[in-house]
PDB file of N, CA and C in Angstrom:
ATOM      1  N   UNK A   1      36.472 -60.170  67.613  1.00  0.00           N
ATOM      2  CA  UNK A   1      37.803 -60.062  67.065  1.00  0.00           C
ATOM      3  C   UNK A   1      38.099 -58.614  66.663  1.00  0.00           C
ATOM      4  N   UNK A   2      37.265 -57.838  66.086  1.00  0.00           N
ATOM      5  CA  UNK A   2      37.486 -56.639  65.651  1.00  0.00           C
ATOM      6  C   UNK A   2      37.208 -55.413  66.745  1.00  0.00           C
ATOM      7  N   UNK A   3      36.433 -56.342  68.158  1.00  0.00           N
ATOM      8  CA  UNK A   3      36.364 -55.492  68.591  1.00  0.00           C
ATOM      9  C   UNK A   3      37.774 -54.560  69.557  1.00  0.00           C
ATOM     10  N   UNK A   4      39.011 -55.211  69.483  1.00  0.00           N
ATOM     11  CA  UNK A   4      39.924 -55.053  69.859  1.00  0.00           C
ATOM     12  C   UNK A   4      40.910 -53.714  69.220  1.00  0.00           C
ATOM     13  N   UNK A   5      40.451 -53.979  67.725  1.00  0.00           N
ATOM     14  CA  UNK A   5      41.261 -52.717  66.923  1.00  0.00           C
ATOM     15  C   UNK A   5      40.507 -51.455  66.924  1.00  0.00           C
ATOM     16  N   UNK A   6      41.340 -50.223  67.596  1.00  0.00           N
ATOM     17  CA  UNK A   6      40.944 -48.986  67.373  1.00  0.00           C
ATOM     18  C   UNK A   6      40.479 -48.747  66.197  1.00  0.00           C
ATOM     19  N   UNK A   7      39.673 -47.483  66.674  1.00  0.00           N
ATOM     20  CA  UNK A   7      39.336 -46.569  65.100  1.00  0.00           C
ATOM     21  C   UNK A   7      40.083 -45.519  64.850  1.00  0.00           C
ATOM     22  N   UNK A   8      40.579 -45.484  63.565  1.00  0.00           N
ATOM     23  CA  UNK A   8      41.323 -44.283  63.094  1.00  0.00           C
ATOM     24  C   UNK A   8      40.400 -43.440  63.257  1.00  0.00           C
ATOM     25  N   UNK A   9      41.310 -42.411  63.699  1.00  0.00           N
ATOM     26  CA  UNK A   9      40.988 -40.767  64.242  1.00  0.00           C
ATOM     27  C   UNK A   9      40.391 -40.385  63.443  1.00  0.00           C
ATOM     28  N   UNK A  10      39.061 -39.529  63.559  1.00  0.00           N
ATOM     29  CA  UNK A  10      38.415 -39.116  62.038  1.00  0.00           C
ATOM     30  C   UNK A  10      39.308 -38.135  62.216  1.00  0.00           C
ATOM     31  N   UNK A  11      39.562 -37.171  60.722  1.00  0.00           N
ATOM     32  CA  UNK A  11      40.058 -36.248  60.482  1.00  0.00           C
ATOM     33  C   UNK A  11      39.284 -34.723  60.751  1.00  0.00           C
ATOM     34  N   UNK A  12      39.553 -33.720  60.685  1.00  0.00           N
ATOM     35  CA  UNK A  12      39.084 -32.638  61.036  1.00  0.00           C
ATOM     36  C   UNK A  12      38.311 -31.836  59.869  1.00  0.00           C
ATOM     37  N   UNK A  13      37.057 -31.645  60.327  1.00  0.00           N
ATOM     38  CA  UNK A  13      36.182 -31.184  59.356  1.00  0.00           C
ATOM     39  C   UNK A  13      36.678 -30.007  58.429  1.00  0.00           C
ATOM     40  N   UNK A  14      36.362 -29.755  57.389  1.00  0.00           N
ATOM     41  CA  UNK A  14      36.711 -28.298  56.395  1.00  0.00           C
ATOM     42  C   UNK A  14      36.256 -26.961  57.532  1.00  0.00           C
ATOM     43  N   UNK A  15      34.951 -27.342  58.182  1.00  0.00           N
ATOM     44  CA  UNK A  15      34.408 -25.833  58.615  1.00  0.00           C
ATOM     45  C   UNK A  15      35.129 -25.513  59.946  1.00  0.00           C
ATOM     46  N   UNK A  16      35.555 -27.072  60.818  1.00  0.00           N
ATOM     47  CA  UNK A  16      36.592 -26.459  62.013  1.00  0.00           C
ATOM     48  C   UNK A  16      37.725 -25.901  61.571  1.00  0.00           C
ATOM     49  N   UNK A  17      38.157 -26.560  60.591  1.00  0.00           N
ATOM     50  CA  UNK A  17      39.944 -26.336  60.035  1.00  0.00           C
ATOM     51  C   UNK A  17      40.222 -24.681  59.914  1.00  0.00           C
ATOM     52  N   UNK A  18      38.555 -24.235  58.827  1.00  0.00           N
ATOM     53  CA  UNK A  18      38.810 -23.090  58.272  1.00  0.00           C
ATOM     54  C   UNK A  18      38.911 -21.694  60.096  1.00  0.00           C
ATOM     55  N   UNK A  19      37.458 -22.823  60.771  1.00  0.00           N
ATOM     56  CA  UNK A  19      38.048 -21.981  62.222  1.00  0.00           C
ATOM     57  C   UNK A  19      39.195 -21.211  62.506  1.00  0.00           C
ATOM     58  N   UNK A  20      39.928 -22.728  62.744  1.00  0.00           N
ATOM     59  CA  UNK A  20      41.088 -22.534  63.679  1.00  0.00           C
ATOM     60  C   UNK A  20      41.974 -21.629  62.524  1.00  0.00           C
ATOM     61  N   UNK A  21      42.245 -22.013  60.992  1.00  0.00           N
ATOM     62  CA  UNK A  21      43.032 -20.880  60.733  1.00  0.00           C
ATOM     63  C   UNK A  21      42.536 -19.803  60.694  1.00  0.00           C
ATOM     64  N   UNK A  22      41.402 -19.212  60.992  1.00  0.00           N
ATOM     65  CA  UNK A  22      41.391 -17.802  60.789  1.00  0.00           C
ATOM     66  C   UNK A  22      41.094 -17.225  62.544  1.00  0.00           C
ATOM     67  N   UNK A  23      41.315 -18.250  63.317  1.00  0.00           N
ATOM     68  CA  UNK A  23      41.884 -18.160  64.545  1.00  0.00           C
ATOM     69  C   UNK A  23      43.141 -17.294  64.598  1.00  0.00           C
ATOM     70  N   UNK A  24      43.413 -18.772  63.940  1.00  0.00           N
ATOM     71  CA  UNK A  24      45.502 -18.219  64.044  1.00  0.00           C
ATOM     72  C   UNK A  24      45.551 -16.799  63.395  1.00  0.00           C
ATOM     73  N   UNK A  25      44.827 -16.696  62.648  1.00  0.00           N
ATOM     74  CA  UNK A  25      45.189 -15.437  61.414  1.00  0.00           C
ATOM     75  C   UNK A  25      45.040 -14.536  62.288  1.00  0.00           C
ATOM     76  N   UNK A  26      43.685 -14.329  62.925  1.00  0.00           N
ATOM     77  CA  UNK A  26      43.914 -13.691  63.552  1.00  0.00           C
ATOM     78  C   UNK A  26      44.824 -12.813  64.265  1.00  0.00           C
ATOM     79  N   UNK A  27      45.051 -14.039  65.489  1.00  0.00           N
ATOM     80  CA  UNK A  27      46.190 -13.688  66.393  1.00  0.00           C
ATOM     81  C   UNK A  27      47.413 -13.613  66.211  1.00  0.00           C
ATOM     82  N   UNK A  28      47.556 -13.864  64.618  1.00  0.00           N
ATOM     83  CA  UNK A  28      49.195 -13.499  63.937  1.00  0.00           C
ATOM     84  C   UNK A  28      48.912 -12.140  63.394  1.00  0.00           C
ATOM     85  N   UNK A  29      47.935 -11.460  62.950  1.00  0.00           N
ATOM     86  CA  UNK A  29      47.845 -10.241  62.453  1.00  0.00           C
ATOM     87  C   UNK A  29      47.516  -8.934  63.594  1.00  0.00           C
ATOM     88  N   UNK A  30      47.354  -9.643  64.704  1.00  0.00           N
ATOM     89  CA  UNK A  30      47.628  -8.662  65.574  1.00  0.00           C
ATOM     90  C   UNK A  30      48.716  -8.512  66.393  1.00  0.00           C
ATOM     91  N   UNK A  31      49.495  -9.887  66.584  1.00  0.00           N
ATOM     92  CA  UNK A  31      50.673 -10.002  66.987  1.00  0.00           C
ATOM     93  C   UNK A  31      52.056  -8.990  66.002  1.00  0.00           C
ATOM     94  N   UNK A  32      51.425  -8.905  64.523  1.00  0.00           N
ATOM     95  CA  UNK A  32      52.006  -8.241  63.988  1.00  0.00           C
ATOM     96  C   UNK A  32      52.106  -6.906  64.316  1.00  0.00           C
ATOM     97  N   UNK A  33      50.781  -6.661  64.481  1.00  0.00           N
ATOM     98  CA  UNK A  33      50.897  -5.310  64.453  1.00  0.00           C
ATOM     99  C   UNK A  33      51.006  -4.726  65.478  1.00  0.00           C
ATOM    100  N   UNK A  34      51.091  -5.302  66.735  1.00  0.00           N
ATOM    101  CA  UNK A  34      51.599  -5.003  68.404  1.00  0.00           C
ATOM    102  C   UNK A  34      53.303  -5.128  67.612  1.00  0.00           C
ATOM    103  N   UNK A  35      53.838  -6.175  67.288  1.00  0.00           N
ATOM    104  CA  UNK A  35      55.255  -5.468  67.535  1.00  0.00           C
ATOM    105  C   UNK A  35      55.670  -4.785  66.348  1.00  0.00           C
ATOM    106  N   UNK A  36      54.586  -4.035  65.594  1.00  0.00           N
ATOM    107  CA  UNK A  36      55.817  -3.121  64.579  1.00  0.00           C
ATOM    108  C   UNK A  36      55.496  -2.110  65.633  1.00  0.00           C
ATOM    109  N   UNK A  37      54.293  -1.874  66.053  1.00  0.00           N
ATOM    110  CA  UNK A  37      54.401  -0.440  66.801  1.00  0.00           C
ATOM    111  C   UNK A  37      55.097  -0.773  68.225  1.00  0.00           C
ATOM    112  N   UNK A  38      55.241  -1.627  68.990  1.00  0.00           N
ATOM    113  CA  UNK A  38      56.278  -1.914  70.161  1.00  0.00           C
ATOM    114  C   UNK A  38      57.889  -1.388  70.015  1.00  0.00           C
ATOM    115  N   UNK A  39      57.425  -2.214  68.522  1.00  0.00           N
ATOM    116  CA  UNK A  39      59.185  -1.611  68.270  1.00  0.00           C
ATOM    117  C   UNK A  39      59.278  -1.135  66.821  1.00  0.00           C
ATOM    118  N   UNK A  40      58.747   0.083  67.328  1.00  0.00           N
ATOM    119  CA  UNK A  40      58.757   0.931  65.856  1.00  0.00           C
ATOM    120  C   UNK A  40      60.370   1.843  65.398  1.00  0.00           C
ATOM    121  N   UNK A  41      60.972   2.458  66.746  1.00  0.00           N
ATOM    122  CA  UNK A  41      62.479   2.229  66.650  1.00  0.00           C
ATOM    123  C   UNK A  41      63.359   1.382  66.649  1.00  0.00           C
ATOM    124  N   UNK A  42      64.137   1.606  66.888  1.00  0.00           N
ATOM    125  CA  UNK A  42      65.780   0.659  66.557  1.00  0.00           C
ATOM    126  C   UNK A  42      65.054  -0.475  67.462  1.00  0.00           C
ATOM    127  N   UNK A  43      65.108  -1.488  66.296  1.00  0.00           N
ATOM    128  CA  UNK A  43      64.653  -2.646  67.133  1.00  0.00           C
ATOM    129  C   UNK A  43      66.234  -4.022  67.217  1.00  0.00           C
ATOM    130  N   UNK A  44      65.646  -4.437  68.241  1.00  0.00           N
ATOM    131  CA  UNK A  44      66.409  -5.337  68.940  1.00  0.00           C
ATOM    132  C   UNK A  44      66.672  -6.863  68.138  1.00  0.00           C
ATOM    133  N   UNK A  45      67.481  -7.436  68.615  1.00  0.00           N
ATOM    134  CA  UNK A  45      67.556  -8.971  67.907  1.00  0.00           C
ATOM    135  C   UNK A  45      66.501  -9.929  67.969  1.00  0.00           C
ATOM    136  N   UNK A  46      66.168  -9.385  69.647  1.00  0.00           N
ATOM    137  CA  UNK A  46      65.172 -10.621  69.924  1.00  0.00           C
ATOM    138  C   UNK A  46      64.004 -10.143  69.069  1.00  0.00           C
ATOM    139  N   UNK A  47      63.631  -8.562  68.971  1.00  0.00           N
ATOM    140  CA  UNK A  47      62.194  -8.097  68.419  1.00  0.00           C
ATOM    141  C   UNK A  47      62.032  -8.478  67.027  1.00  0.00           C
ATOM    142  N   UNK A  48      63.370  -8.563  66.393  1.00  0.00           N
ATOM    143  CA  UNK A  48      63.248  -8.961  65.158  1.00  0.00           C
ATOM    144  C   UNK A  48      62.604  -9.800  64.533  1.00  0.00           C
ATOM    145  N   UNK A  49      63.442 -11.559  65.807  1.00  0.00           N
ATOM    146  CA  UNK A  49      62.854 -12.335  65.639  1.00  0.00           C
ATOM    147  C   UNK A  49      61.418 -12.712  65.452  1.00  0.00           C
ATOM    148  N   UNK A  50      61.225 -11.995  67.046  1.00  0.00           N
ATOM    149  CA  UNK A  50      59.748 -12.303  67.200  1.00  0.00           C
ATOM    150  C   UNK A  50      59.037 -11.699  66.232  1.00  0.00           C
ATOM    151  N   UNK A  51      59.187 -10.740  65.432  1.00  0.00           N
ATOM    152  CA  UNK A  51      58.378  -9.551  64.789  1.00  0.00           C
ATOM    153  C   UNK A  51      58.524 -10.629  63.531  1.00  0.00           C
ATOM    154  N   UNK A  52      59.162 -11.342  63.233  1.00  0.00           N
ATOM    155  CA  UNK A  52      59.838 -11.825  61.360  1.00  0.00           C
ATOM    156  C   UNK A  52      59.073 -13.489  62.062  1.00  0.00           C
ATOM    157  N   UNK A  53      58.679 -14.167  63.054  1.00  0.00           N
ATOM    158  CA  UNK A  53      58.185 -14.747  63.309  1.00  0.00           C
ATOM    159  C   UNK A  53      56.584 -14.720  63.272  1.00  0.00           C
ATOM    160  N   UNK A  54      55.782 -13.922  63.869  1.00  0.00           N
ATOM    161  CA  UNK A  54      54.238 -13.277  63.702  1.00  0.00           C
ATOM    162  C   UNK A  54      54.562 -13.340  62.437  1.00  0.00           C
ATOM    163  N   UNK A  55      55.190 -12.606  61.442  1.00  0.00           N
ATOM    164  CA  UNK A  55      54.870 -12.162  60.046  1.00  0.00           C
ATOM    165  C   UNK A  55      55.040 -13.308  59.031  1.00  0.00           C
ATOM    166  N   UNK A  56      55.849 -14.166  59.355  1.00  0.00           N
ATOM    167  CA  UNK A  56      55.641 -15.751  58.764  1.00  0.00           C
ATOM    168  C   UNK A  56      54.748 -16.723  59.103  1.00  0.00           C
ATOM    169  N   UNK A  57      54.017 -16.583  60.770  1.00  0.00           N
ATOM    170  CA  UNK A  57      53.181 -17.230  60.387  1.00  0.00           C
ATOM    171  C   UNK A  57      51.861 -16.460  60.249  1.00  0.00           C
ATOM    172  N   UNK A  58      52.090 -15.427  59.996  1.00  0.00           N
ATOM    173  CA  UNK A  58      50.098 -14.675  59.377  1.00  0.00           C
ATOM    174  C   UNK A  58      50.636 -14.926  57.776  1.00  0.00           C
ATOM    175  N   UNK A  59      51.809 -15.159  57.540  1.00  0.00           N
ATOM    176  CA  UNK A  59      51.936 -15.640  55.762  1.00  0.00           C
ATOM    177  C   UNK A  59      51.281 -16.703  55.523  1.00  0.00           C
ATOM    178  N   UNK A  60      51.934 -17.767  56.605  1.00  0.00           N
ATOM    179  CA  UNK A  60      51.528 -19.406  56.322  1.00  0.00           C
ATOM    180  C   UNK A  60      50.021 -19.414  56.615  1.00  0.00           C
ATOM    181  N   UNK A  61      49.458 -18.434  57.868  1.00  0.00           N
ATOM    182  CA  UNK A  61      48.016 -18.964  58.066  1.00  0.00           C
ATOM    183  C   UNK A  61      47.329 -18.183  57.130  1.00  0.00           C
ATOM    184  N   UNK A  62      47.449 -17.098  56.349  1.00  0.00           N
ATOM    185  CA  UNK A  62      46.541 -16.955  55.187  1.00  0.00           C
ATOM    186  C   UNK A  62      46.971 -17.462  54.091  1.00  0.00           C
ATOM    187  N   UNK A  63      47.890 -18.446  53.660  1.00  0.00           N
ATOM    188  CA  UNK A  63      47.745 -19.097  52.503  1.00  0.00           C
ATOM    189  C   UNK A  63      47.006 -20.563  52.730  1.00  0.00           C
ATOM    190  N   UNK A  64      47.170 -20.382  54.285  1.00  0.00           N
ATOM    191  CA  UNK A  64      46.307 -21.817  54.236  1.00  0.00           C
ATOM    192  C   UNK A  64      44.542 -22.066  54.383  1.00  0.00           C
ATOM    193  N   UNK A  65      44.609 -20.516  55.257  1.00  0.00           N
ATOM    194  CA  UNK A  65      42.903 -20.432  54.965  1.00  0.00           C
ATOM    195  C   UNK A  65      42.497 -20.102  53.860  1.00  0.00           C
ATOM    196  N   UNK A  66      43.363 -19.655  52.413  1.00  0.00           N
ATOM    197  CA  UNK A  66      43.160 -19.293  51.594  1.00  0.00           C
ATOM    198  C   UNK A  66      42.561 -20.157  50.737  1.00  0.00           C
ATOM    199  N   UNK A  67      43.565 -21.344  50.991  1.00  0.00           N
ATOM    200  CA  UNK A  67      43.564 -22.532  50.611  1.00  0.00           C
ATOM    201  C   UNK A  67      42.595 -24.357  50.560  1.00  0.00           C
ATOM    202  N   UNK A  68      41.907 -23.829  51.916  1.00  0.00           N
ATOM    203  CA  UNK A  68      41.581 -24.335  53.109  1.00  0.00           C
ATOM    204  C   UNK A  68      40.470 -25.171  52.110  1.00  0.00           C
ATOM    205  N   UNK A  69      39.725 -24.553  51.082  1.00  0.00           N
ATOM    206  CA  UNK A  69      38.326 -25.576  51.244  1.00  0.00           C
ATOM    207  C   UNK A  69      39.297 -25.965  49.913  1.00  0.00           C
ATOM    208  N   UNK A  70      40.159 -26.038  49.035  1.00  0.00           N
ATOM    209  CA  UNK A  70      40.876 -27.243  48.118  1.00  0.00           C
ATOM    210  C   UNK A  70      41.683 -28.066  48.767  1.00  0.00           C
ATOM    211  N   UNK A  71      42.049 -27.949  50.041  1.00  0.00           N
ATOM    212  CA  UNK A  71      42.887 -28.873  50.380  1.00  0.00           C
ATOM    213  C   UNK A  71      41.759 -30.085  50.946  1.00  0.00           C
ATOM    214  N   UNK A  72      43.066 -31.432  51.249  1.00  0.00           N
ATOM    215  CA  UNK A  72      42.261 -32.410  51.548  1.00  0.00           C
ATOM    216  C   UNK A  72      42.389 -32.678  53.643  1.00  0.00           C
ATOM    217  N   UNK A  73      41.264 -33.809  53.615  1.00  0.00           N
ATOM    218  CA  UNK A  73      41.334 -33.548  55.263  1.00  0.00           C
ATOM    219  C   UNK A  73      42.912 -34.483  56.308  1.00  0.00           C
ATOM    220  N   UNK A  74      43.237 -34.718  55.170  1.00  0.00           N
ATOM    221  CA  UNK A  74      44.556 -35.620  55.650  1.00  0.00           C
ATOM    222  C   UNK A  74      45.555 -34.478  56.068  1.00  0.00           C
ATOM    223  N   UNK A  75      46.012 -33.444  55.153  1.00  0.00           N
ATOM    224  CA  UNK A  75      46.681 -32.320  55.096  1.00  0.00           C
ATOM    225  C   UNK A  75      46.540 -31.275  56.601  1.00  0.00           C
ATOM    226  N   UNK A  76      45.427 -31.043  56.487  1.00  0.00           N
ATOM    227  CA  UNK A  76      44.871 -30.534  57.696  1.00  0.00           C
ATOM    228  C   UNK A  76      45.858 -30.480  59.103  1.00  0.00           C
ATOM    229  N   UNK A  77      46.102 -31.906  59.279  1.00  0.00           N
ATOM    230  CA  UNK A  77      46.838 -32.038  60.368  1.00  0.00           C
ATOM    231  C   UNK A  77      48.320 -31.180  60.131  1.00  0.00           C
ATOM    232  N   UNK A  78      48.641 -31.517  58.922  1.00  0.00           N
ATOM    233  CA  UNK A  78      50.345 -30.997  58.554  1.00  0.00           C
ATOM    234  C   UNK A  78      50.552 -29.539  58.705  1.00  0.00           C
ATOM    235  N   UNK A  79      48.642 -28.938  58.172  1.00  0.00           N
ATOM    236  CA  UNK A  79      48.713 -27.223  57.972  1.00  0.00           C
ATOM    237  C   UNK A  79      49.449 -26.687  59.804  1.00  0.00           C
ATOM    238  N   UNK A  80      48.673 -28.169  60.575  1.00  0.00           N
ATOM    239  CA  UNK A  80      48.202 -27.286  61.953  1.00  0.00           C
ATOM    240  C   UNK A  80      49.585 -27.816  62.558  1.00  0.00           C
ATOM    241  N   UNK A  81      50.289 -28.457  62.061  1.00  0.00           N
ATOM    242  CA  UNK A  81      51.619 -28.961  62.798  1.00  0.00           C
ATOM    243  C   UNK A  81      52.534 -27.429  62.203  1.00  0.00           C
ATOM    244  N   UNK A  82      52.397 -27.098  60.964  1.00  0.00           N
ATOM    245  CA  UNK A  82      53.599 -26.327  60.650  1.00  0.00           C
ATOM    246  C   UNK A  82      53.380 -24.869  61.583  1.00  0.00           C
ATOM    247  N   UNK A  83      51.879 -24.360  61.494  1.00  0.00           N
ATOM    248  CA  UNK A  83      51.576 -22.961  61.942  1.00  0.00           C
ATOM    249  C   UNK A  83      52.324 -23.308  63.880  1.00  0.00           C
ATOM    250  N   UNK A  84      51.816 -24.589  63.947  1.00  0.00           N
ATOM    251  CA  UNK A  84      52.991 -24.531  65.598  1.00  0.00           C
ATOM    252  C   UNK A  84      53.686 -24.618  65.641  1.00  0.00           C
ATOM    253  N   UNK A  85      54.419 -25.208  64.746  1.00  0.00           N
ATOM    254  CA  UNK A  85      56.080 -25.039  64.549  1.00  0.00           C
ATOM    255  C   UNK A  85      56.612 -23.908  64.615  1.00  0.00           C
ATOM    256  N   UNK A  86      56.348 -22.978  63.605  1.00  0.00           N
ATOM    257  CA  UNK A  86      56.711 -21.564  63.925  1.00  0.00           C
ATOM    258  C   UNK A  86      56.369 -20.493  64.847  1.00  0.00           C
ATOM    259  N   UNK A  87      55.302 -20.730  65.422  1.00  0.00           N
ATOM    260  CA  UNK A  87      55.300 -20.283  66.620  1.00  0.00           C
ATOM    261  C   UNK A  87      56.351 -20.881  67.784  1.00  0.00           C
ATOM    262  N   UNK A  88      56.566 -21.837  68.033  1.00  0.00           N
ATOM    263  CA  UNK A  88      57.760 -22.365  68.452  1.00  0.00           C
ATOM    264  C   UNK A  88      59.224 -22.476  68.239  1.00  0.00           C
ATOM    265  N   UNK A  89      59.557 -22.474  67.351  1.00  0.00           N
ATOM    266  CA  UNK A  89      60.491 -22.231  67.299  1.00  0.00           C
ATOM    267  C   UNK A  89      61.400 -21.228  67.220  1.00  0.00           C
ATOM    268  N   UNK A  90      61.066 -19.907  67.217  1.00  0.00           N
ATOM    269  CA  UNK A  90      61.940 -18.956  68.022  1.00  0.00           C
ATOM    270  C   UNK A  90      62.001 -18.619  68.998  1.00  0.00           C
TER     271      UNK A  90
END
């Protein structure tokens, strides 16, 4: 009878989580710093974006690796939904 019902997804460990954000951190703190110097003059609408985009999410991913070993493993998923959100959406 039980063998019919799935298992909830385990959640994602503290030591991958802290990984992947200092993954992201990473690649948001260099993304930063490729476009201030890309567009270190009169910058454009789109550069803006993209430039005010990198710089919100190397905000969000170091408050969350900051954060990372008080938070709980439920959260985890929400940290890693928002840091793609903003990469997406501009």
């Amino acid at each position: 009878m039980f063998d019919q019902i799935p298992a909830s997804p385990t959640p994602l460990s503290q030591r991958l989580m802290t990984t992947f954000l200092g993954i992201y951190f990473a690649i948001f703190l260099s993304g930063t710093v490729i476009a201030c110097f890309r567009w270190s003059r009169l910058m454009s609408l789109s550069g803006k974006i993209t430039a005010g985009g990198y710089f919100v999410g190397l905000v969000l991913s170091a408050v969350f690796l900051l954060t990372a070993k008080s938070a709980r493993p439920e959260s985890y998923r929400w940290r890693m939904i928002a840091l793609i959100l903003v990469v997406t959406a501009p």
